[in-house]
PDB file of N, CA and C in Angstrom:
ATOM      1  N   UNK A   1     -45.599 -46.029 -42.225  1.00  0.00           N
ATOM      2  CA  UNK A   1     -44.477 -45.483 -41.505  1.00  0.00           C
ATOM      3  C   UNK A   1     -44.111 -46.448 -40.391  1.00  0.00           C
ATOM      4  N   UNK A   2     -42.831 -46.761 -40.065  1.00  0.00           N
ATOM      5  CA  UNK A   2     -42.722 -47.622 -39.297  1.00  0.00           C
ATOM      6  C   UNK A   2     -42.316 -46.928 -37.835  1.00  0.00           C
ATOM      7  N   UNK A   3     -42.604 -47.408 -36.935  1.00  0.00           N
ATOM      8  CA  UNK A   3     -42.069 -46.711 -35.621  1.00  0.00           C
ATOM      9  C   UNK A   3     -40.954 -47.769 -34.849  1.00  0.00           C
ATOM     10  N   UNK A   4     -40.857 -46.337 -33.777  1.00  0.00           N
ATOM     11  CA  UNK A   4     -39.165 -46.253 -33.619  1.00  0.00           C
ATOM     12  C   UNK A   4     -39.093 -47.123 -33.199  1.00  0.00           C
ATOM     13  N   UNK A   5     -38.049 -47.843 -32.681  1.00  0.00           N
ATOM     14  CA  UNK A   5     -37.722 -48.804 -31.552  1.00  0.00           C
ATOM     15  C   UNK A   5     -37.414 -48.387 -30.072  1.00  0.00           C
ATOM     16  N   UNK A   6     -37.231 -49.214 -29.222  1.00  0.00           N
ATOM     17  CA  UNK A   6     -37.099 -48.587 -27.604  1.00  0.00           C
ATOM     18  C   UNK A   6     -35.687 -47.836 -28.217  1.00  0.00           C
ATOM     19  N   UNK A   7     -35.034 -48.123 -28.306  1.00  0.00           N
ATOM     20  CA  UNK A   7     -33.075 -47.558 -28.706  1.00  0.00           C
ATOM     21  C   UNK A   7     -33.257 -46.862 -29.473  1.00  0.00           C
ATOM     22  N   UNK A   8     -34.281 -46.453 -30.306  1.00  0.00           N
ATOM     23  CA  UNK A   8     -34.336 -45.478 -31.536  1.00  0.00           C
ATOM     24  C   UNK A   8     -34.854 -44.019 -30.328  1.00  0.00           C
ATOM     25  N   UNK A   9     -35.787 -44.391 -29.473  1.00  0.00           N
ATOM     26  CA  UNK A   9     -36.508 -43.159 -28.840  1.00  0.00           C
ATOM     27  C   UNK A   9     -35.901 -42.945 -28.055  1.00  0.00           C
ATOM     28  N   UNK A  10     -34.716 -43.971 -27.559  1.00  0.00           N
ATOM     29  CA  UNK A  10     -33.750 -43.508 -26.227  1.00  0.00           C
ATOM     30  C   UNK A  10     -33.087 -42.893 -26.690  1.00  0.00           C
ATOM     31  N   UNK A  11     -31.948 -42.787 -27.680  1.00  0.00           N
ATOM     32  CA  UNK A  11     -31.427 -41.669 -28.610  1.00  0.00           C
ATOM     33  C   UNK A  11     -32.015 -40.679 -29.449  1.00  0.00           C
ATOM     34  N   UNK A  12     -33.209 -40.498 -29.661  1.00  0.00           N
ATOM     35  CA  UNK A  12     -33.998 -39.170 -30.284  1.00  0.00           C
ATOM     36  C   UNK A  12     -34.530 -38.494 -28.953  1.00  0.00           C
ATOM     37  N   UNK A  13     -34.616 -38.962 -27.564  1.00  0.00           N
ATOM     38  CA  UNK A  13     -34.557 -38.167 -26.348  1.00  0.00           C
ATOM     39  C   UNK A  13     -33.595 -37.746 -25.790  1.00  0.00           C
ATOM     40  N   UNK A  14     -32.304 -38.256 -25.741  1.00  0.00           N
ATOM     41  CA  UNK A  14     -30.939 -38.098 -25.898  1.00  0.00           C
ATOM     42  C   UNK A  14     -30.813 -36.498 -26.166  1.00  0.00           C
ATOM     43  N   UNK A  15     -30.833 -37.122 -27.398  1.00  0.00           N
ATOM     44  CA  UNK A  15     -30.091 -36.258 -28.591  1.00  0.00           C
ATOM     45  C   UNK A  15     -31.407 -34.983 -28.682  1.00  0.00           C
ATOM     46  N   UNK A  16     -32.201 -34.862 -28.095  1.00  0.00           N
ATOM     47  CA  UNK A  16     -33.200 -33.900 -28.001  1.00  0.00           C
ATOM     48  C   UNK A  16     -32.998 -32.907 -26.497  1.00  0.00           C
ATOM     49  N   UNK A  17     -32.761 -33.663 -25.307  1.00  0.00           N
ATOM     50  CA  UNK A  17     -32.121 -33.356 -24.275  1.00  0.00           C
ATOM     51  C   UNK A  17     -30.346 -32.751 -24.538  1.00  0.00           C
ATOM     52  N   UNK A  18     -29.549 -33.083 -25.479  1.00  0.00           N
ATOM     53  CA  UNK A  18     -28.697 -32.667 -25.546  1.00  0.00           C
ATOM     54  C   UNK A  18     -28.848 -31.351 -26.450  1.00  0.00           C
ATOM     55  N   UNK A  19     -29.802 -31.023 -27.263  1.00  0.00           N
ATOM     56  CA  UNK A  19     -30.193 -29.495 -28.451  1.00  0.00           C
ATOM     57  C   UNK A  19     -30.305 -28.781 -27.161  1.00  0.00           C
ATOM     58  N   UNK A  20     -31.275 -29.241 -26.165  1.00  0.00           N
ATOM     59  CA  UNK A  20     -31.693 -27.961 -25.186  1.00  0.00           C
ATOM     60  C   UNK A  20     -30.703 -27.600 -23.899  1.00  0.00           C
ATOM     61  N   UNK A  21     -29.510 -28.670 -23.855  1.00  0.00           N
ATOM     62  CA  UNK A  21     -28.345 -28.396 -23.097  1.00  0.00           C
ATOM     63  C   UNK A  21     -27.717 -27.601 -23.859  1.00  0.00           C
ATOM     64  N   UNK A  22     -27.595 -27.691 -25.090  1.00  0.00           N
ATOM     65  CA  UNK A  22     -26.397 -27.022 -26.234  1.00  0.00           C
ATOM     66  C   UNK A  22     -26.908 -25.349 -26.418  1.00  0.00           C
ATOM     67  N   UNK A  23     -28.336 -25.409 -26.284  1.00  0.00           N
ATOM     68  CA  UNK A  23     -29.181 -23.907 -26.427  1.00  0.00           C
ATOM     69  C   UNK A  23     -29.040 -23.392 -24.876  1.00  0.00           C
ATOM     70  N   UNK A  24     -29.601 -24.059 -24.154  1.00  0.00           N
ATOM     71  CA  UNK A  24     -28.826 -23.398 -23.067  1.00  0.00           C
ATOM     72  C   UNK A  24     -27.816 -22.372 -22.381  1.00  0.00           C
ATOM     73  N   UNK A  25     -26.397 -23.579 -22.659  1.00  0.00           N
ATOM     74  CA  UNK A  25     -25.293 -23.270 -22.638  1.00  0.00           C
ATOM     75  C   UNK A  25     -24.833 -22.089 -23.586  1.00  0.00           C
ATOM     76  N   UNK A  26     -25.084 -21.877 -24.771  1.00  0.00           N
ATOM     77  CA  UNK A  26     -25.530 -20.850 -25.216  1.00  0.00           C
ATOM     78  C   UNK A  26     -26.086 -19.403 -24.986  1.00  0.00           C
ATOM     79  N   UNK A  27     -27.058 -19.741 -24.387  1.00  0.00           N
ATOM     80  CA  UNK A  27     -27.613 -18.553 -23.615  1.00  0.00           C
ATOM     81  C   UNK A  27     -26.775 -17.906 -22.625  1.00  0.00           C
ATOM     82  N   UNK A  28     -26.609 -18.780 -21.823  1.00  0.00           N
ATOM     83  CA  UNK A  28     -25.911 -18.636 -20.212  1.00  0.00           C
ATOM     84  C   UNK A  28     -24.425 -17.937 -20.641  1.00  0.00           C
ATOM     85  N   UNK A  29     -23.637 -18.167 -22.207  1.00  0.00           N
ATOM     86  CA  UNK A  29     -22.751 -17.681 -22.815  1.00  0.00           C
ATOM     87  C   UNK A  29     -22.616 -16.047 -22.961  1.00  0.00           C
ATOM     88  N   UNK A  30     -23.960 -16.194 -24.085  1.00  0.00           N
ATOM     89  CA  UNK A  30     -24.126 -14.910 -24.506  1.00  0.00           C
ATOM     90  C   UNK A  30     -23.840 -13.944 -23.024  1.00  0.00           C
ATOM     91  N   UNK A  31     -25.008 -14.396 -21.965  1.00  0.00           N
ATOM     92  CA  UNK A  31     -25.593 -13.694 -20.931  1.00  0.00           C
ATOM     93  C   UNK A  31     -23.749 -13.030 -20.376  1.00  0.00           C
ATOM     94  N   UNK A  32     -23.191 -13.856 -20.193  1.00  0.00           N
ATOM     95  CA  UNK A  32     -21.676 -13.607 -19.094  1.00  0.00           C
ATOM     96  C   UNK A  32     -20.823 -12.745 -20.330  1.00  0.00           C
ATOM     97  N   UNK A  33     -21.209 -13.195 -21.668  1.00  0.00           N
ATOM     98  CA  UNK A  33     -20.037 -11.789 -22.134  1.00  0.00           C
ATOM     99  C   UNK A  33     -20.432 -10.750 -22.223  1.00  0.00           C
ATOM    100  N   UNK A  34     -21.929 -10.303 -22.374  1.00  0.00           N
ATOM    101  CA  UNK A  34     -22.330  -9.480 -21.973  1.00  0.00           C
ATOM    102  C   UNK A  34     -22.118  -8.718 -20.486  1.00  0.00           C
ATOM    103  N   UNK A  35     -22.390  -9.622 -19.718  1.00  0.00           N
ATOM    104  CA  UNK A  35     -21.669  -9.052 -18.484  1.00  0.00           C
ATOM    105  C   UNK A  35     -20.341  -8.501 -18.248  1.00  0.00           C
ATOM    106  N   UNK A  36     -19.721  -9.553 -19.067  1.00  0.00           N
ATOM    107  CA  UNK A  36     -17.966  -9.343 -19.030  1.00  0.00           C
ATOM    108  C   UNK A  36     -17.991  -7.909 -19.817  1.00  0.00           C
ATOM    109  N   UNK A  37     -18.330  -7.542 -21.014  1.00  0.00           N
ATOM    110  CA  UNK A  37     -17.795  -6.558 -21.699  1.00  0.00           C
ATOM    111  C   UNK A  37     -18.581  -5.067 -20.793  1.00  0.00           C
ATOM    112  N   UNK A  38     -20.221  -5.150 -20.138  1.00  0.00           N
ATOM    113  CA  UNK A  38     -20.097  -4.165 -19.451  1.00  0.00           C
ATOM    114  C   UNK A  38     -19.402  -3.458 -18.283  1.00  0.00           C
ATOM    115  N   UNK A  39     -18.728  -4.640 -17.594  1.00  0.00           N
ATOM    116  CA  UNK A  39     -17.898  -5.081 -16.781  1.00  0.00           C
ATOM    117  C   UNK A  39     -16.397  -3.929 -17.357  1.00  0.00           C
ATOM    118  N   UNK A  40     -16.103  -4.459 -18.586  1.00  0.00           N
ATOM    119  CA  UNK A  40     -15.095  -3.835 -19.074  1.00  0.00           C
ATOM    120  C   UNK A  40     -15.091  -2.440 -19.253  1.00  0.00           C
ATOM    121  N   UNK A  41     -16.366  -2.001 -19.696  1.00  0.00           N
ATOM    122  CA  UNK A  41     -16.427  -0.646 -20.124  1.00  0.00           C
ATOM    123  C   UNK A  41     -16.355   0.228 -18.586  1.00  0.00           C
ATOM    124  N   UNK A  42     -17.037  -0.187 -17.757  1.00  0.00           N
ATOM    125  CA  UNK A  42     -17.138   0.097 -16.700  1.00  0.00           C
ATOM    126  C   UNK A  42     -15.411   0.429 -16.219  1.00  0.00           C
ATOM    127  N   UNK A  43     -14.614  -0.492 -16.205  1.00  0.00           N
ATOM    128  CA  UNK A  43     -13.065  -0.378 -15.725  1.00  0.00           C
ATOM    129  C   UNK A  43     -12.734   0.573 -16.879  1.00  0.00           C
ATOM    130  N   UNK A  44     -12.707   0.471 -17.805  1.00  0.00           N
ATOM    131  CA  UNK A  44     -12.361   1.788 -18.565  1.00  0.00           C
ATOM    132  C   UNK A  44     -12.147   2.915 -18.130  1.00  0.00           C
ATOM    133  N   UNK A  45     -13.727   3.391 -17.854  1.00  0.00           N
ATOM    134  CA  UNK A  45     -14.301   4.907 -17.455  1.00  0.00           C
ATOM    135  C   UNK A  45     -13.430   4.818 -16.398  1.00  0.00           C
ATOM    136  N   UNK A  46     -13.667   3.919 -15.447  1.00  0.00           N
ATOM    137  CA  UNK A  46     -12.264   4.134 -13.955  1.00  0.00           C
ATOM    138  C   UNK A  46     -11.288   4.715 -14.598  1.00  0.00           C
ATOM    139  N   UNK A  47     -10.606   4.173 -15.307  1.00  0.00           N
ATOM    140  CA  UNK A  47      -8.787   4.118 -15.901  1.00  0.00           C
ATOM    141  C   UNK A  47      -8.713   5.592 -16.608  1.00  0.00           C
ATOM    142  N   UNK A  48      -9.796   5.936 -17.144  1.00  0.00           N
ATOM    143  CA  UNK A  48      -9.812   7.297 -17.952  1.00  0.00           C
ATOM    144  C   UNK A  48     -10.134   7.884 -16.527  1.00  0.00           C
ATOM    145  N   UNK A  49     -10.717   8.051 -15.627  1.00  0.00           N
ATOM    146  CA  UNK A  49     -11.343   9.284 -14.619  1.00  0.00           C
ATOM    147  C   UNK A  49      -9.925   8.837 -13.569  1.00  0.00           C
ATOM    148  N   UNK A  50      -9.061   8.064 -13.527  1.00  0.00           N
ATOM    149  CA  UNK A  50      -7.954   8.257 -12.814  1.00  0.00           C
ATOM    150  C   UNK A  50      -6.838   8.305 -13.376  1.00  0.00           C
ATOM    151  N   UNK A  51      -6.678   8.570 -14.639  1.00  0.00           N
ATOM    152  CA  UNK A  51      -5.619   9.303 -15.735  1.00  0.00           C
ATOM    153  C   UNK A  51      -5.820  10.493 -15.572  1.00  0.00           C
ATOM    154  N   UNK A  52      -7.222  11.098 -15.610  1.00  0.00           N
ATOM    155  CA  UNK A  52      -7.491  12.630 -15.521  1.00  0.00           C
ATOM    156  C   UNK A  52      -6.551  12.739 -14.519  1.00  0.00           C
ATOM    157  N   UNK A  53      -7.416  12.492 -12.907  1.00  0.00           N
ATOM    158  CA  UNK A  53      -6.655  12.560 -11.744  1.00  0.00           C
ATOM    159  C   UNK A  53      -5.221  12.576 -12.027  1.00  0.00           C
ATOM    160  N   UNK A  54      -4.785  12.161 -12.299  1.00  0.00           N
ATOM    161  CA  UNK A  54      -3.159  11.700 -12.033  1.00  0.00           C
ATOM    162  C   UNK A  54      -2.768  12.722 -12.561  1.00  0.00           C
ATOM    163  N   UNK A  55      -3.054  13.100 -13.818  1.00  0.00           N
ATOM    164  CA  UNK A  55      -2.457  14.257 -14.592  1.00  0.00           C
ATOM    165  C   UNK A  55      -2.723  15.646 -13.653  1.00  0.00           C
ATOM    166  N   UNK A  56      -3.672  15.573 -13.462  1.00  0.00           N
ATOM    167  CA  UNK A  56      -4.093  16.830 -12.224  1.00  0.00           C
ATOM    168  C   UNK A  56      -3.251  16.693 -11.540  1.00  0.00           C
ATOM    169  N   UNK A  57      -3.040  15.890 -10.725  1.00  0.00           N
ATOM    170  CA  UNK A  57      -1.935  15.996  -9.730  1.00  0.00           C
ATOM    171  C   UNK A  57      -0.420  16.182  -9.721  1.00  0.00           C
ATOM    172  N   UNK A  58      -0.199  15.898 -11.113  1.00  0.00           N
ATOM    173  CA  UNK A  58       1.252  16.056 -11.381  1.00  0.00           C
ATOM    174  C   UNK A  58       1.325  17.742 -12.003  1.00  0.00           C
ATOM    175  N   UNK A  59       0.094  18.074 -12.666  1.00  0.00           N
ATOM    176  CA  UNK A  59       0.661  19.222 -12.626  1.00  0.00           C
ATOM    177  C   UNK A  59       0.727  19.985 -11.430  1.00  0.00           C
ATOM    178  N   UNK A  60      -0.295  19.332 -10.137  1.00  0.00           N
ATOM    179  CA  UNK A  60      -0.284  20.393  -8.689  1.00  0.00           C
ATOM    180  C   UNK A  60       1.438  20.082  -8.569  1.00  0.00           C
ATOM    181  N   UNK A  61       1.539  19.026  -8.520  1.00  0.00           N
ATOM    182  CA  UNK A  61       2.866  18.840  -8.197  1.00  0.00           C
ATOM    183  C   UNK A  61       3.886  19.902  -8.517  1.00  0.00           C
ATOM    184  N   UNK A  62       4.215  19.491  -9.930  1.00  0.00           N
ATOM    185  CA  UNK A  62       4.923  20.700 -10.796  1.00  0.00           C
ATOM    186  C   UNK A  62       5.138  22.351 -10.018  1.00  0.00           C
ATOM    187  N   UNK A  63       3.282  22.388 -10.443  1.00  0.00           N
ATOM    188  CA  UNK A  63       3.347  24.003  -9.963  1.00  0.00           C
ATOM    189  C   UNK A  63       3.748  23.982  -8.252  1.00  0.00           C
ATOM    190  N   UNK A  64       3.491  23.239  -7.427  1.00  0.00           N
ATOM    191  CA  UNK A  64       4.243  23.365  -5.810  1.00  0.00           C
ATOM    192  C   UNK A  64       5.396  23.171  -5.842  1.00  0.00           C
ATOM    193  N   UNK A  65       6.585  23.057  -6.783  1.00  0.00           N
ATOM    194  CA  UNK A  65       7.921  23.239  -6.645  1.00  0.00           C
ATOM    195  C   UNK A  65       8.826  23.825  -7.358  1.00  0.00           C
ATOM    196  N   UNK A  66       7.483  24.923  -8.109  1.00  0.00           N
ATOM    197  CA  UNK A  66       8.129  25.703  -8.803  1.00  0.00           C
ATOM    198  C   UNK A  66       9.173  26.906  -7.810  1.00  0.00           C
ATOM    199  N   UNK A  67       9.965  27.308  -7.783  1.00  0.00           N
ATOM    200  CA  UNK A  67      10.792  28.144  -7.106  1.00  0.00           C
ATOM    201  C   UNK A  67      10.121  29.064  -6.835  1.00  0.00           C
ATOM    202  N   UNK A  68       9.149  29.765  -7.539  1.00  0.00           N
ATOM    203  CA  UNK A  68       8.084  31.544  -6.837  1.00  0.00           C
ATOM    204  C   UNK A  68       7.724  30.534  -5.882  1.00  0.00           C
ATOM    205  N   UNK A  69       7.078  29.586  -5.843  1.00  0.00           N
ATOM    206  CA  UNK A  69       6.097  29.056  -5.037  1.00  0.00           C
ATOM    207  C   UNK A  69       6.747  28.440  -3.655  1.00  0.00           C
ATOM    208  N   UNK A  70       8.406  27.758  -4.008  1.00  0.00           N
ATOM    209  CA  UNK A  70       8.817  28.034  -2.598  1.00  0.00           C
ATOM    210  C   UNK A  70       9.215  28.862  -1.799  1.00  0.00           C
ATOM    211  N   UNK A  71       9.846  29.946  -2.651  1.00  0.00           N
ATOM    212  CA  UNK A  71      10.028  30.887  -1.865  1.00  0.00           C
ATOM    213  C   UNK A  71       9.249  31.801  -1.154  1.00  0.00           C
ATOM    214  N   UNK A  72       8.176  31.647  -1.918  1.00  0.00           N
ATOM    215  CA  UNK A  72       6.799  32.418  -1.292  1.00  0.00           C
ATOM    216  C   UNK A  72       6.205  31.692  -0.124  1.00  0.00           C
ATOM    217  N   UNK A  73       6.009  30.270  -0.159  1.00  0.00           N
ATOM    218  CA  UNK A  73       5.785  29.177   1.499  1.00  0.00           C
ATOM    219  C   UNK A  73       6.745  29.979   2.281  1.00  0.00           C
ATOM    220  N   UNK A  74       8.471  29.932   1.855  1.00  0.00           N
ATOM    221  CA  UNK A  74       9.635  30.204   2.767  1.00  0.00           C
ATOM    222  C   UNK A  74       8.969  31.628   3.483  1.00  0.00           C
ATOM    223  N   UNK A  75       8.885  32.831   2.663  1.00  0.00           N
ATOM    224  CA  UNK A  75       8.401  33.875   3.007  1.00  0.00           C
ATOM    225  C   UNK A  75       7.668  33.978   4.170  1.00  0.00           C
ATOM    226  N   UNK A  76       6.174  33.303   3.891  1.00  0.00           N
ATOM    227  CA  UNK A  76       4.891  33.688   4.613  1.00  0.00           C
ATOM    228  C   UNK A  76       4.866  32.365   5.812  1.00  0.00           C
ATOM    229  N   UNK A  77       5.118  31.161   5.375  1.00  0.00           N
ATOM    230  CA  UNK A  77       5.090  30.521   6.532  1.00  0.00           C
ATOM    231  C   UNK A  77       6.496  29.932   7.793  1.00  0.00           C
ATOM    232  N   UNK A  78       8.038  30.271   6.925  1.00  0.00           N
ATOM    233  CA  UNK A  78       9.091  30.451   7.987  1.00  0.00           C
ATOM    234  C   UNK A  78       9.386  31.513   7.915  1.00  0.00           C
ATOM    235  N   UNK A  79       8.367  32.495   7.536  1.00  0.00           N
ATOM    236  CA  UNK A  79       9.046  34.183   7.999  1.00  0.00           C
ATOM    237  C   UNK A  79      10.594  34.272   7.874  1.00  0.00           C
ATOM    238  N   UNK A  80      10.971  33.689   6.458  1.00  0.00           N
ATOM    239  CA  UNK A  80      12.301  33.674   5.989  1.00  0.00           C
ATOM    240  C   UNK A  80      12.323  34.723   4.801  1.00  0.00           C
ATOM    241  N   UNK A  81      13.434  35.423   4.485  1.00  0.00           N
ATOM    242  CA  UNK A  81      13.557  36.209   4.075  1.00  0.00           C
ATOM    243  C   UNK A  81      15.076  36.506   3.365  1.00  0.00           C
ATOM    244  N   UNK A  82      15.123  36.908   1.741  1.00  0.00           N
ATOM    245  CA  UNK A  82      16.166  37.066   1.289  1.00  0.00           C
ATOM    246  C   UNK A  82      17.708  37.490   2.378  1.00  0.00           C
ATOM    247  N   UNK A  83      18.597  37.603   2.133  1.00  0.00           N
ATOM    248  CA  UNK A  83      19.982  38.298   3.071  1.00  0.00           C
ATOM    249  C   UNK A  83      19.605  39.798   1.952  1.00  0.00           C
ATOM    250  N   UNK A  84      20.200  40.698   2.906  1.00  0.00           N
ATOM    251  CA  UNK A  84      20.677  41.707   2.240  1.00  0.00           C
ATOM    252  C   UNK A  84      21.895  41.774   1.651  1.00  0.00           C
ATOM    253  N   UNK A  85      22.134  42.042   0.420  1.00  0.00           N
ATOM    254  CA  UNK A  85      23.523  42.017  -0.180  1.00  0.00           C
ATOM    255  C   UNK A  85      24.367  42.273   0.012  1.00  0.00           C
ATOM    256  N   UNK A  86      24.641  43.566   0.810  1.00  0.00           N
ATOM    257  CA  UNK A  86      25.453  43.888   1.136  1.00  0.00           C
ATOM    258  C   UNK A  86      26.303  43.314   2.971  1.00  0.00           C
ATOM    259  N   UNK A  87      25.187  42.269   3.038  1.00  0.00           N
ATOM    260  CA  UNK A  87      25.764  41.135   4.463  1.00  0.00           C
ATOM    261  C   UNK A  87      26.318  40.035   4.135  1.00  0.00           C
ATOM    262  N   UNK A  88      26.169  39.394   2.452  1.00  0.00           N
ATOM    263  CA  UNK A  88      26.304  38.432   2.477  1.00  0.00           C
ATOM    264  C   UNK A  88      27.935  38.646   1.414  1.00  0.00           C
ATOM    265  N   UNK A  89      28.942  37.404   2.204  1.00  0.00           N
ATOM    266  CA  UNK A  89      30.226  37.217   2.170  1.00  0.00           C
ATOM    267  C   UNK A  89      30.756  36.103   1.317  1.00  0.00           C
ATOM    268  N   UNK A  90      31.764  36.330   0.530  1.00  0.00           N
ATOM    269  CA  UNK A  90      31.795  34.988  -0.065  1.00  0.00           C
ATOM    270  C   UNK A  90      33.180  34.448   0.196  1.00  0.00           C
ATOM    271  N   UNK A  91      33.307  33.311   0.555  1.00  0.00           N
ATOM    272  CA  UNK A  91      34.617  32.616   1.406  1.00  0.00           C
ATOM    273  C   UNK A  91      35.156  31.999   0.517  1.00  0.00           C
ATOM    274  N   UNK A  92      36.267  32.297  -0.022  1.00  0.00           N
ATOM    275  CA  UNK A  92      37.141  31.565  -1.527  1.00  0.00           C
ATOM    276  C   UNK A  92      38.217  30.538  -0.434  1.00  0.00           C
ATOM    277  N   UNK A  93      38.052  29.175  -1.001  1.00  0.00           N
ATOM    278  CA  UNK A  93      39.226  28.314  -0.133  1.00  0.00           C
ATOM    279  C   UNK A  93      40.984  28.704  -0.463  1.00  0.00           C
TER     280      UNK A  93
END
C-alpha cells in the first residue's frame, strides 16, 4: 500500500474537517426549525385565543346597542323616560 503524500493528507484533513462542518451545520439547522416551527405553533394558539376574544367582544358589542339595552341605560342611569302620548305634538311645516 502506498502512503499518502504531504498534499494527499492536507486534503483528506481538509475534506474531513469540512464532513464535520457540513454535519454540524446540519445539526444547528435541524435545531432552529425546530425552534422556528414551535415558535409557530405557539403564535397560532395566540391568533386562535384572540379570535375567540374578538368574537366575544363583538358580540358584547352588538348586544350593548341593541335598542332594549339603550333604553334601559336611558331609563336607570339618565332617569329618562318615555313622553306621554298624549303631550307629545307633531309640527307639520
Amino acid at each position: 500500500m502506498k502512503s499518502m503524500s504531504g498534499r494527499q493528507w492536507i486534503i483528506a484533513v481538509v475534506l474531513w474537517f469540512a464532513v464535520l462542518a457540513s454535519a454540524a451545520g446540519a445539526i444547528y439547522t435541524s435545531h432552529r426549525a425546530r425552534e422556528q416551527f414551535v415558535e409557530l405553533e405557539r403564535l397560532n394558539r395566540e391568533r386562535d385565543r384572540l379570535e375567540v376574544t374578538w368574537g366575544q367582544l363583538e358580540l358584547d358589542k352588538a348586544s350593548l346597542s341593541a335598542n332594549a339595552n339603550v333604553e334601559q341605560v336611558a331609563a336607570i342611569r339618565l332617569k329618562m323616560a318615555p313622553p306621554d302620548p298624549a303631550a307629545i305634538q307633531v309640527v307639520k311645516p
